[in-house]
Protein backbone atom coordinates (compact mmCIF):
# COMPACT_ATOMS: atom_id res chain seq x y z
CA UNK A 1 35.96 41.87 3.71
CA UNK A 2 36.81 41.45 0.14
CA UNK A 3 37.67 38.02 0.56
CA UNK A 4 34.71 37.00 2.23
CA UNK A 5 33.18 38.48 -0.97
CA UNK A 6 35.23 36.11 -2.88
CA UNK A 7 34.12 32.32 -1.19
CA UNK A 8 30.82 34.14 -1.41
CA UNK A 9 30.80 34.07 -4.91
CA UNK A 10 32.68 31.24 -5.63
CA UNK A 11 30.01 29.18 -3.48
CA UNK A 12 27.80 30.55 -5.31
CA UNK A 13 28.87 29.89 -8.84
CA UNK A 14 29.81 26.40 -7.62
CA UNK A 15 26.31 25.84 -6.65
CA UNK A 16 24.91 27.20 -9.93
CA UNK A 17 27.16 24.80 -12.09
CA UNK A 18 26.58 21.89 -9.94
CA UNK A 19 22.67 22.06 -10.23
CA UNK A 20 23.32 22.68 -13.78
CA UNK A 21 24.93 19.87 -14.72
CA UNK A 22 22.07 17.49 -12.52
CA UNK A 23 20.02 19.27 -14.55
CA UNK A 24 21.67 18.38 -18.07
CA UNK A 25 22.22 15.27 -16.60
CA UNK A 26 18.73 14.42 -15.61
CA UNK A 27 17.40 15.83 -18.94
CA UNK A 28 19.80 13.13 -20.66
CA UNK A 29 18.14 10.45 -18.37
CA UNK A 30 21.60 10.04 -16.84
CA UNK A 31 21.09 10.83 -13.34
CA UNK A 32 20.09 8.03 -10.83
CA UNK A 33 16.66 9.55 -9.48
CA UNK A 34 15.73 6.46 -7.20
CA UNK A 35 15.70 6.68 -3.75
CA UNK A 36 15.32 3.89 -1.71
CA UNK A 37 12.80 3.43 1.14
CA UNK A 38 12.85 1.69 4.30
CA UNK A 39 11.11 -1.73 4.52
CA UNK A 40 7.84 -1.41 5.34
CA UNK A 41 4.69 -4.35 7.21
CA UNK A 42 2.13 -5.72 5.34
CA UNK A 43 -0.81 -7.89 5.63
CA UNK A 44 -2.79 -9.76 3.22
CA UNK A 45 -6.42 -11.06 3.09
CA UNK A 46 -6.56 -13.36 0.26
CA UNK A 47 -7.22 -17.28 -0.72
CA UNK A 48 -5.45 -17.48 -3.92
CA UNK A 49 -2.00 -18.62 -3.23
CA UNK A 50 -1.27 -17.33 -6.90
CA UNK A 51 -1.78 -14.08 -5.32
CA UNK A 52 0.21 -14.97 -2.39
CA UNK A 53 3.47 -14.95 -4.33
CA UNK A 54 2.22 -11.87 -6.52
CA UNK A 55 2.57 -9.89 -3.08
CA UNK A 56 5.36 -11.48 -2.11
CA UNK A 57 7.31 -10.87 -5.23
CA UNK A 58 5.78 -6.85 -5.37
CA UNK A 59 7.09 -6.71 -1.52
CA UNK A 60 10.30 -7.96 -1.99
CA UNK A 61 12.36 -7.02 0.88
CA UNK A 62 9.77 -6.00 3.50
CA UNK A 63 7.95 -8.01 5.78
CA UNK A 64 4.78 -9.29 4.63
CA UNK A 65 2.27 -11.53 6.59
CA UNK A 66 -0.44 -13.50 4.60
CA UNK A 67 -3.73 -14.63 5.69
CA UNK A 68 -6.32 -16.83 3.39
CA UNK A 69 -9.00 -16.14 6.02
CA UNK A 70 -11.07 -13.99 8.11
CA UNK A 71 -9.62 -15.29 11.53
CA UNK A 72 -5.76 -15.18 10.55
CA UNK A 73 -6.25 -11.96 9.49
CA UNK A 74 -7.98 -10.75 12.57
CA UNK A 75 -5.25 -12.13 14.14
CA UNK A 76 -2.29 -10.76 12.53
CA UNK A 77 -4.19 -7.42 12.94
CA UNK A 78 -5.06 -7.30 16.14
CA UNK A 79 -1.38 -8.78 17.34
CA UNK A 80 1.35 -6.81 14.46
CA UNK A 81 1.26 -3.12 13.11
CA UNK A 82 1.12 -2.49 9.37
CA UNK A 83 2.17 0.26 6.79
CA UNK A 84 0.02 -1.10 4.30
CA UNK A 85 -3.19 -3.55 4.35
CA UNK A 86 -5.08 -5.51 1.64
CA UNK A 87 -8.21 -6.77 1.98
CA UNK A 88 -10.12 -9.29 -0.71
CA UNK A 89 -13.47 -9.53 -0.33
CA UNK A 90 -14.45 -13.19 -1.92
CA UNK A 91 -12.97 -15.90 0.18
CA UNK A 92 -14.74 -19.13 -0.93
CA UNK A 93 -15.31 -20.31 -3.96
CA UNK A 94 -18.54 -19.49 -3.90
CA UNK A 95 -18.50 -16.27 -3.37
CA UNK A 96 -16.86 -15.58 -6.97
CA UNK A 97 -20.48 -16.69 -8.49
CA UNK A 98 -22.80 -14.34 -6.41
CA UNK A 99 -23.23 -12.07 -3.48
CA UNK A 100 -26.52 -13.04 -2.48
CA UNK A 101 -24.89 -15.61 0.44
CA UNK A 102 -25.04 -15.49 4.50
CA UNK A 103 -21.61 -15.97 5.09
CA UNK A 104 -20.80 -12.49 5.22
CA UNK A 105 -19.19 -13.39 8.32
CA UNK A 106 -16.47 -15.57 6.50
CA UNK A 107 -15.31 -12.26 3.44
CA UNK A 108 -13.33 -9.64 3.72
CA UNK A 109 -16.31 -7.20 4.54
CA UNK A 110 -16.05 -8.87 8.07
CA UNK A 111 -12.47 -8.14 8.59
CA UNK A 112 -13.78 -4.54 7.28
CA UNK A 113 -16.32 -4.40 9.98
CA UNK A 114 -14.06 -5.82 12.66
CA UNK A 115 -11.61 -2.73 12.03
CA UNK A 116 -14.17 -0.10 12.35
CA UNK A 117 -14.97 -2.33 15.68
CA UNK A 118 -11.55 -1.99 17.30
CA UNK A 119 -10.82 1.52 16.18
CA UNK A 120 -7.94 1.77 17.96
CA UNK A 121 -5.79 -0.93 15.57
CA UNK A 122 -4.14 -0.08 12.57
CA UNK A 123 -4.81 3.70 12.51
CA UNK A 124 -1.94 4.62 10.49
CA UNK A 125 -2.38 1.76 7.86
CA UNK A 126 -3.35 2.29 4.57
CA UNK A 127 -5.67 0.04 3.41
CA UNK A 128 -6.53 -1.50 -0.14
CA UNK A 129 -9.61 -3.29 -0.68
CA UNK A 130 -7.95 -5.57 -4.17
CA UNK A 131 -11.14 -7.64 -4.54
CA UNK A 132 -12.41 -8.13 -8.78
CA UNK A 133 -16.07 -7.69 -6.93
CA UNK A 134 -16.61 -4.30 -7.33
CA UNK A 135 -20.14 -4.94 -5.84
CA UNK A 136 -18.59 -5.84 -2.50
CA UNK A 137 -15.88 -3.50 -2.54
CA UNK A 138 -17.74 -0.12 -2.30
CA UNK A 139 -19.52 -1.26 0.75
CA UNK A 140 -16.25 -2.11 2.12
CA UNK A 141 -14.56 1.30 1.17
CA UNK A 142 -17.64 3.04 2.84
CA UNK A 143 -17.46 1.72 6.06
CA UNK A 144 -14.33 2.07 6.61
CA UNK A 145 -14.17 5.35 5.06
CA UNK A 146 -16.85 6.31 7.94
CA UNK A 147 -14.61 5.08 10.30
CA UNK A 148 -12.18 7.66 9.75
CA UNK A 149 -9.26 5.22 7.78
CA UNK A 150 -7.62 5.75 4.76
CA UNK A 151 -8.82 3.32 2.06
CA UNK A 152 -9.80 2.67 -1.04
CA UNK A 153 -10.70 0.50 -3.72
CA UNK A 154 -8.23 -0.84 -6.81
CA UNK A 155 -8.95 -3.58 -9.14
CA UNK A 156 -6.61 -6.58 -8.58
CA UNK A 157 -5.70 -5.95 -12.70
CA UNK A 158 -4.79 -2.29 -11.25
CA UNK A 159 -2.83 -2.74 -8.23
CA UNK A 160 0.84 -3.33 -9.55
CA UNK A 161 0.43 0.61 -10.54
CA UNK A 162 -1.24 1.20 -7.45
CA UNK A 163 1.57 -0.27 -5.69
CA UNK A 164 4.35 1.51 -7.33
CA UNK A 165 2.81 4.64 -7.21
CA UNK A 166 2.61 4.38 -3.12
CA UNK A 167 5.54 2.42 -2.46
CA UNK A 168 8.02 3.34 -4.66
CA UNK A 169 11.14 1.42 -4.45
């Protein structure tokens, strides 16, 4: 009996100095705190290829389909399964100067709408409307909000932080 006492205690104290020195350790910013994460999908809406290689760069190592408009992107969602979707709003040039146009049909609102159609793709995604138009963003967040996904809205300037905060590598 007395031994089992012993390894008992000796675990024990073992375990205390271990997680004392990761604690000293971590305190002294020595410790290696990353973790990596498997590879996740994604799937852009966008029609600045500068943007393009922004993602591409940011998703480094996981797979990463881009489309510059509203039919690729149907596409891509309707055929692949993502971790992680962003959706731009302004498409064509002239959509950067107003929102008073009647090609609503041809922004990302449409590929918005066409989710909340087809309920049954991309449940698990999380999306990310990216667009600078604020204007056109909130209606974007709301419908698919009412549809039941998980969304929201980040400024383009924002959405490095954004991205390392959900996909931390």
């Amino acid at each position: 009996m007395r031994n089992v006492y012993w390894k008992l205690y000796a675990a024990t104290r073992l375990t205390f100095t271990m997680g004392l020195i990761r604690s000293l350790l971590i305190k002294l910013k020595l410790a290696d705190l990353s973790a990596d994460r498997t590879p996740i999908s994604v799937m852009l809406l966008d029609d600045d290829e500068r943007r393009h290689r922004w993602f591409v760069k940011r998703f480094a190592g996981d797979a990463i389909d881009i489309a510059a408009n509203v039919e690729d992107a149907k596409a891509f969602l309707a055929e692949g399964s993502y971790d992680a979707i962003f959706l731009d709003h302004d498409l064509l040039p002239h959509h950067y100067e107003t929102n008073d146009h009647d090609d609503y049909h041809q922004t990302g609102f449409e590929v918005a709408k066409w989710l909340t159609e087809n309920p049954s793709l991309q449940r698990a995604a999380t999306i990310i409307v990216h667009t600078r138009n604020a204007d056109a963003a909130i209606p974007m967040v709301k419908l698919l909000r009412e549809s039941g996904r998980s969304v929201e809205y980040c400024a383009f300037p924002m959405l490095d932080l954004k991205i390392k905060n959900y996909w931390k590598r």
